[in-house]
Protein backbone atom coordinates (compact mmCIF):
# COMPACT_ATOMS: atom_id res chain seq x y z
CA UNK A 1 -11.19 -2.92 -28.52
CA UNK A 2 -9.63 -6.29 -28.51
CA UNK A 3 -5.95 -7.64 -28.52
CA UNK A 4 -5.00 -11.30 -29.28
CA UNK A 5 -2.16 -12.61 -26.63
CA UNK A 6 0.12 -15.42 -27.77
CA UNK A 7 -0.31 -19.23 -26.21
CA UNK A 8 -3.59 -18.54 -24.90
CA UNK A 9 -3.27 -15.62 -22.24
CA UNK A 10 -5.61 -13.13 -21.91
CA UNK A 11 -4.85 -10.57 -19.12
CA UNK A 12 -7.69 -8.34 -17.94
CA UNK A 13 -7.20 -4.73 -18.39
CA UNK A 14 -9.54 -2.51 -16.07
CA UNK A 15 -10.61 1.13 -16.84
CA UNK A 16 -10.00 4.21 -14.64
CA UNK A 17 -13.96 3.33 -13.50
CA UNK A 18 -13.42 -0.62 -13.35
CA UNK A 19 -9.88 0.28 -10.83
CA UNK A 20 -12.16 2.84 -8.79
CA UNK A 21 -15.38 0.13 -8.40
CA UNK A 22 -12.83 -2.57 -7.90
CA UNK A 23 -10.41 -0.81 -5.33
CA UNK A 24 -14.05 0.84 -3.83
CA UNK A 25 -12.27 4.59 -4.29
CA UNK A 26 -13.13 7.32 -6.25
CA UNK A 27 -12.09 7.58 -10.04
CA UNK A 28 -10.12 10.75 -9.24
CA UNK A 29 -7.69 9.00 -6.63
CA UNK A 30 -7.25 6.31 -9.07
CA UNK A 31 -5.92 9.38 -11.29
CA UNK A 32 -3.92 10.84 -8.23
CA UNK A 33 -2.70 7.19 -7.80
CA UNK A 34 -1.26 7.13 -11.21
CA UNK A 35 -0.24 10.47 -11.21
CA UNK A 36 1.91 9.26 -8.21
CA UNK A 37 2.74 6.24 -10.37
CA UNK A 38 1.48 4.26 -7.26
CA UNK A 39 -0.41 2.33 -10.06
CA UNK A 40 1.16 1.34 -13.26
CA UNK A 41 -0.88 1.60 -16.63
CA UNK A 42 -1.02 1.28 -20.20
CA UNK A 43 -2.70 2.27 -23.26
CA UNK A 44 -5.60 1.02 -25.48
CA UNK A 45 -4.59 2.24 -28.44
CA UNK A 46 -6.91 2.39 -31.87
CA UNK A 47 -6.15 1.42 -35.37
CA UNK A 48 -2.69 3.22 -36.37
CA UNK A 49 0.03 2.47 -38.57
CA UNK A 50 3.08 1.70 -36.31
CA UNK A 51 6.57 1.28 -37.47
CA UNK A 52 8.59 -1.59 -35.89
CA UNK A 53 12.14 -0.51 -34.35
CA UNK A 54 14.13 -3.00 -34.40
CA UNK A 55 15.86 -3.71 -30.93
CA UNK A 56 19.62 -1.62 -31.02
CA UNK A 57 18.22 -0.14 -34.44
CA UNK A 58 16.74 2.79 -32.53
CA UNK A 59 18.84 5.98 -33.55
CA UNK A 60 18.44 5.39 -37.25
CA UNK A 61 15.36 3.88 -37.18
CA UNK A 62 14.37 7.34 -35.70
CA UNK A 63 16.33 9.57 -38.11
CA UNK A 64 14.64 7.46 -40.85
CA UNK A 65 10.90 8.59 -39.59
CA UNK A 66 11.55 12.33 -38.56
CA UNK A 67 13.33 12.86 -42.62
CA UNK A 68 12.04 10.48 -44.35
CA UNK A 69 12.28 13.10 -47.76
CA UNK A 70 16.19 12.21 -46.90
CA UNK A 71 15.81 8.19 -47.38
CA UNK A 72 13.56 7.73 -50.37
CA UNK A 73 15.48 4.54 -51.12
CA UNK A 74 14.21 3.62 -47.28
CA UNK A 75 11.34 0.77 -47.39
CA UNK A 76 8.71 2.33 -44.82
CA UNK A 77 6.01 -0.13 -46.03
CA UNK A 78 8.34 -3.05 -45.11
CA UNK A 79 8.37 -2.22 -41.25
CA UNK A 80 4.87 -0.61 -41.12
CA UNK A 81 1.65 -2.16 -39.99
CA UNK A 82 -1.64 -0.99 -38.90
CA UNK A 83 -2.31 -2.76 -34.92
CA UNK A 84 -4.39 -1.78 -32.12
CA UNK A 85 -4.87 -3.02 -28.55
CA UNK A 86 -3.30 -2.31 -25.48
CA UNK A 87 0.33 -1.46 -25.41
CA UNK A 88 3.31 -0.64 -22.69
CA UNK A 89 3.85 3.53 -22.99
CA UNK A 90 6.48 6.08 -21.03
CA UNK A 91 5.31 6.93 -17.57
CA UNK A 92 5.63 10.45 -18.29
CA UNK A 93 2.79 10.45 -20.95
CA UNK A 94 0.40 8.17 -18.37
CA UNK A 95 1.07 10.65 -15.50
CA UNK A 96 0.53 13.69 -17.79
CA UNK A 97 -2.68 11.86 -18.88
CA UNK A 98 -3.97 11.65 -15.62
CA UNK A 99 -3.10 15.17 -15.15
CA UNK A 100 -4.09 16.90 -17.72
CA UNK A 101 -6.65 14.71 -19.24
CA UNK A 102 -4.85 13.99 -22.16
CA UNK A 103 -1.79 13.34 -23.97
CA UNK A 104 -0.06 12.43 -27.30
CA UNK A 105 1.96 9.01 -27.29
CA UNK A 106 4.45 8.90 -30.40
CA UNK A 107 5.96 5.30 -29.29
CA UNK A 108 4.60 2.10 -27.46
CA UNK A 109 5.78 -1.31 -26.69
CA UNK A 110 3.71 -4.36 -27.16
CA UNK A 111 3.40 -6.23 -23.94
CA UNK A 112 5.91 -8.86 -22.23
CA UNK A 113 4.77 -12.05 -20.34
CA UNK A 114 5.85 -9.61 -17.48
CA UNK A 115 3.21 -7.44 -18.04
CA UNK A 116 0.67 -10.46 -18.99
CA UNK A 117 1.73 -11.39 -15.52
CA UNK A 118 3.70 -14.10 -15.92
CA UNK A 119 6.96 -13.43 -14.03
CA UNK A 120 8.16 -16.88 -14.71
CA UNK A 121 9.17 -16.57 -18.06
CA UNK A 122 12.41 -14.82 -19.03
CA UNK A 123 13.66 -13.16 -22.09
CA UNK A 124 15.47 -15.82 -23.37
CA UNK A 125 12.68 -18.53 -22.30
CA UNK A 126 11.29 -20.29 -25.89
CA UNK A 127 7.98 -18.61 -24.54
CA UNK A 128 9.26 -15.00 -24.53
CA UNK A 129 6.82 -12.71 -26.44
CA UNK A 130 6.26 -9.09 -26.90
CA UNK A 131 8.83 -6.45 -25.82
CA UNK A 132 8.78 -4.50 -29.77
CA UNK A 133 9.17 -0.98 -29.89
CA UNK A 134 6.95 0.56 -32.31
CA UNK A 135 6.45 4.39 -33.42
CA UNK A 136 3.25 5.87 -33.86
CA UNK A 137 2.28 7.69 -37.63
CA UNK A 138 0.72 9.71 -36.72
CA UNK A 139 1.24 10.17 -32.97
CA UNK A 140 -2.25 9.34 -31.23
CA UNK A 141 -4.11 11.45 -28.17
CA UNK A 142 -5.02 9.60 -25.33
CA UNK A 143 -7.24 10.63 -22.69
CA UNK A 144 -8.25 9.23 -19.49
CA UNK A 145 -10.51 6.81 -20.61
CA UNK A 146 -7.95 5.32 -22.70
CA UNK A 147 -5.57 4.18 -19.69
CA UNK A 148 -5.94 0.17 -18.21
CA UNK A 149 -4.82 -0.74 -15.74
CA UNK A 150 -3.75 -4.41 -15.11
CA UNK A 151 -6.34 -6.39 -12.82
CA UNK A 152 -2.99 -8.35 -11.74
CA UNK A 153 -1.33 -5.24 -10.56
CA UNK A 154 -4.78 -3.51 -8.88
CA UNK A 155 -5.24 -6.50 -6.97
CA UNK A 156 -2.04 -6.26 -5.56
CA UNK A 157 -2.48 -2.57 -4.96
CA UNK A 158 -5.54 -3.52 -3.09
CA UNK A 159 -3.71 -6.37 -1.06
CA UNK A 160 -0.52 -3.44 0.04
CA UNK A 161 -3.88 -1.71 0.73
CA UNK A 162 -5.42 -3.56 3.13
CA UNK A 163 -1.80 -4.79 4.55
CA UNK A 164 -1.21 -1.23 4.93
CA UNK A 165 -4.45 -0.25 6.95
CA UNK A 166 -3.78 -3.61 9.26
CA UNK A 167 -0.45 -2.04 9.66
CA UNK A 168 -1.75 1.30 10.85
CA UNK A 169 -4.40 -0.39 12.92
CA UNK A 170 -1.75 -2.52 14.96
CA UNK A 171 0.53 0.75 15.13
CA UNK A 172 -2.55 2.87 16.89
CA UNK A 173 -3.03 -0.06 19.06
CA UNK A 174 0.43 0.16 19.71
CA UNK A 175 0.76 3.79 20.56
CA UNK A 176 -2.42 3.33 22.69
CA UNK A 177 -0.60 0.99 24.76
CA UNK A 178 2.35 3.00 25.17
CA UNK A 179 0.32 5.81 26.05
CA UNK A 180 -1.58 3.79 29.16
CA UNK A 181 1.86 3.02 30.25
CA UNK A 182 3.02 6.83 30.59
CA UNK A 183 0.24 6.70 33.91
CA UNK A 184 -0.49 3.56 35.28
CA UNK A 185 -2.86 2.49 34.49
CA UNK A 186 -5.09 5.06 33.78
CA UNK A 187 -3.41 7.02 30.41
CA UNK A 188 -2.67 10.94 31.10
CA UNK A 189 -5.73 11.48 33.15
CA UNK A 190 -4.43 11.64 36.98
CA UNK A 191 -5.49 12.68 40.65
CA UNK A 192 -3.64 13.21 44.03
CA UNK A 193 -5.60 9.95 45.53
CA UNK A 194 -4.75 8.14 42.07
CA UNK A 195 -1.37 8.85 42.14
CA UNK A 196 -1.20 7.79 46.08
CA UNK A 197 -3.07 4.72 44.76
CA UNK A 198 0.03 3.99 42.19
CA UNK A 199 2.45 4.41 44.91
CA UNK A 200 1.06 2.07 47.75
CA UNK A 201 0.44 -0.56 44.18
CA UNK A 202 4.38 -0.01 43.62
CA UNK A 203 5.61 -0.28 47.43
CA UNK A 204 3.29 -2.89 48.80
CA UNK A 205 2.62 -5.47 45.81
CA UNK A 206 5.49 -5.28 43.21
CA UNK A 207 7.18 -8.06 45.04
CA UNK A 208 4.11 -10.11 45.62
CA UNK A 209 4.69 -13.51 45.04
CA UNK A 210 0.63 -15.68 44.56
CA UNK A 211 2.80 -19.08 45.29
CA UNK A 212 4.05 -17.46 48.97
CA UNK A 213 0.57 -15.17 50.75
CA UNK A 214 3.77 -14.19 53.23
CA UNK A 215 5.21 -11.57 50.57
CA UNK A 216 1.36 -9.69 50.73
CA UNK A 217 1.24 -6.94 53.04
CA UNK A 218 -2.18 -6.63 55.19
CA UNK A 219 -4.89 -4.23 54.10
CA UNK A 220 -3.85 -2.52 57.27
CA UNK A 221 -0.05 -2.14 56.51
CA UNK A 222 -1.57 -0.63 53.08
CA UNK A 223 -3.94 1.69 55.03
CA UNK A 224 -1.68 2.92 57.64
CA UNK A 225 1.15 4.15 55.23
CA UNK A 226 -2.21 5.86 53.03
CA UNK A 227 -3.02 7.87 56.34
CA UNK A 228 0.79 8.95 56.84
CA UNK A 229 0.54 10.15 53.28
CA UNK A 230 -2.37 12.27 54.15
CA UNK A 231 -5.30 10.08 52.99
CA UNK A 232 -8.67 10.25 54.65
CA UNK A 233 -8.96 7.16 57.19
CA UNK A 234 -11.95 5.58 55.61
CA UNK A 235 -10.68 6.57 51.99
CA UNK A 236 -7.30 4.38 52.97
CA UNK A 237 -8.86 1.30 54.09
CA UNK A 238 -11.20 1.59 50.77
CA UNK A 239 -7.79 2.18 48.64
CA UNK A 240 -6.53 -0.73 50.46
CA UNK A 241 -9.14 -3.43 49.36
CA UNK A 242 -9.17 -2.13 45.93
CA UNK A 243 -5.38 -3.03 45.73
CA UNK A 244 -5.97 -6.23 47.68
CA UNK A 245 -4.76 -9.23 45.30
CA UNK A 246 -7.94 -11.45 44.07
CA UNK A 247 -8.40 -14.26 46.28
CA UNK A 248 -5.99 -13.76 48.83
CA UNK A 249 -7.16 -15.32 52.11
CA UNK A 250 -7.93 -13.44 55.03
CA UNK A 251 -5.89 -14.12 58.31
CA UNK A 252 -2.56 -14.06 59.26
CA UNK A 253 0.16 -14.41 56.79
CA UNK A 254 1.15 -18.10 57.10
């Protein structure tokens, strides 16, 4: 099916099969997407005659169609044409489309620079197009493989995609870091030596300055308070050098 678009655009339309390749998913959470209306669609619509509503006209124009025995002086023929292509329809009947595989469509819109993705024209821009409301005789059934998508609006899906996983991927970063600080440093997982090991870290080198080696305590200040806390002699000295800051001379604080 092909549609001509006015001043040269042609916006790309994508199947349910062209979003799922394109977005790498499966064709049924493209339908659960749209069922969601998470992704906006539209219609390819065949060959039918369509009757133009003119903008404000709706009410009659509608009491005109569903009686038309009532009107005969009414000129059908005058608003009626025959069009196909791809067209703006209700939400509703996309998402019960996608639900149900199927769906009549009585009315459709032909498409707006806003939907050709051009957001930079307005309505009363001398480059406005589109925006007609037209109703179907007869209605026409749609079915899944008659929804499109606009490649416009699955890329940008695809870019809140990816933002969206970079977002959760910083956020379990974050929550892993915040979870390391609950036990420092070592997460949840805790012993009586490690927790002596945290203490002697927080009493002995909090303050420690590198620009002044006076404000380090001696492994043997470290050690001795270990052994008061009921650590094995040898096990205090080792404790000791572990927390020992990284090239701090040896000698007598100076």
């Amino acid at each position: 099916m092909t549609i001509d678009f006015p001043y040269g655009l042609k916006p790309r339309f994508l199947t349910t099969e062209q979003v799922a390749s394109h977005l790498n998913i499966t064709v049924d959470i493209v339908r659960s997407l749209i069922e969601q209306g998470l992704l906006f669609s539209y219609a390819a619509i065949p060959s039918t005659p369509m009757i133009f509503i003119p903008n404000g006209k709706e009410k009659i124009m509608r009491k005109f169609i569903s009686n038309p025995e009532a009107f005969p002086e009414f000129d059908f023929e005058k608003f009626t044409r025959v069009r196909s292509g791809i067209f703006r329809v209700s939400i509703n009947a996309i998402i019960s489309t996608a639900i149900k595989g199927s769906s009549f469509v009585d009315t459709v819109w032909s498409l707006t620079p806003f939907d050709c993705g051009h957001d930079d024209i307005n309505e009363n821009d001398p480059g406005w197009f589109g925006g007609q409301c037209y109703c179907l005789k007869p209605p026409v059934e749609i079915t899944l493989s008659d929804i499109r998508a606009s490649f416009r609006l699955v890329n940008t899906h695809r870019e809140l995609d990816d933002t969206s996983r970079k977002i959760q991927i910083l956020e379990e970063k974050e929550n892993a870091l915040q979870e390391n600080k609950k036990g420092w440093p070592w997460g949840d997982y805790e012993t009586e030596l490690l927790r002596k090991l945290a203490l002697a870290a927080k009493r002995f080198w909090v303050l420690y300055d590198p620009e002044d080696p006076t404000t380090a305590p001696t492994s043997t200040q470290v050690s001795q308070w270990l052994i008061q806390q009921g650590v094995a002699s040898r096990v205090a000295e080792i404790m000791a050098q572990i927390l020992r800051a990284d090239g701090l001379p040896k000698g007598p604080r100076k």
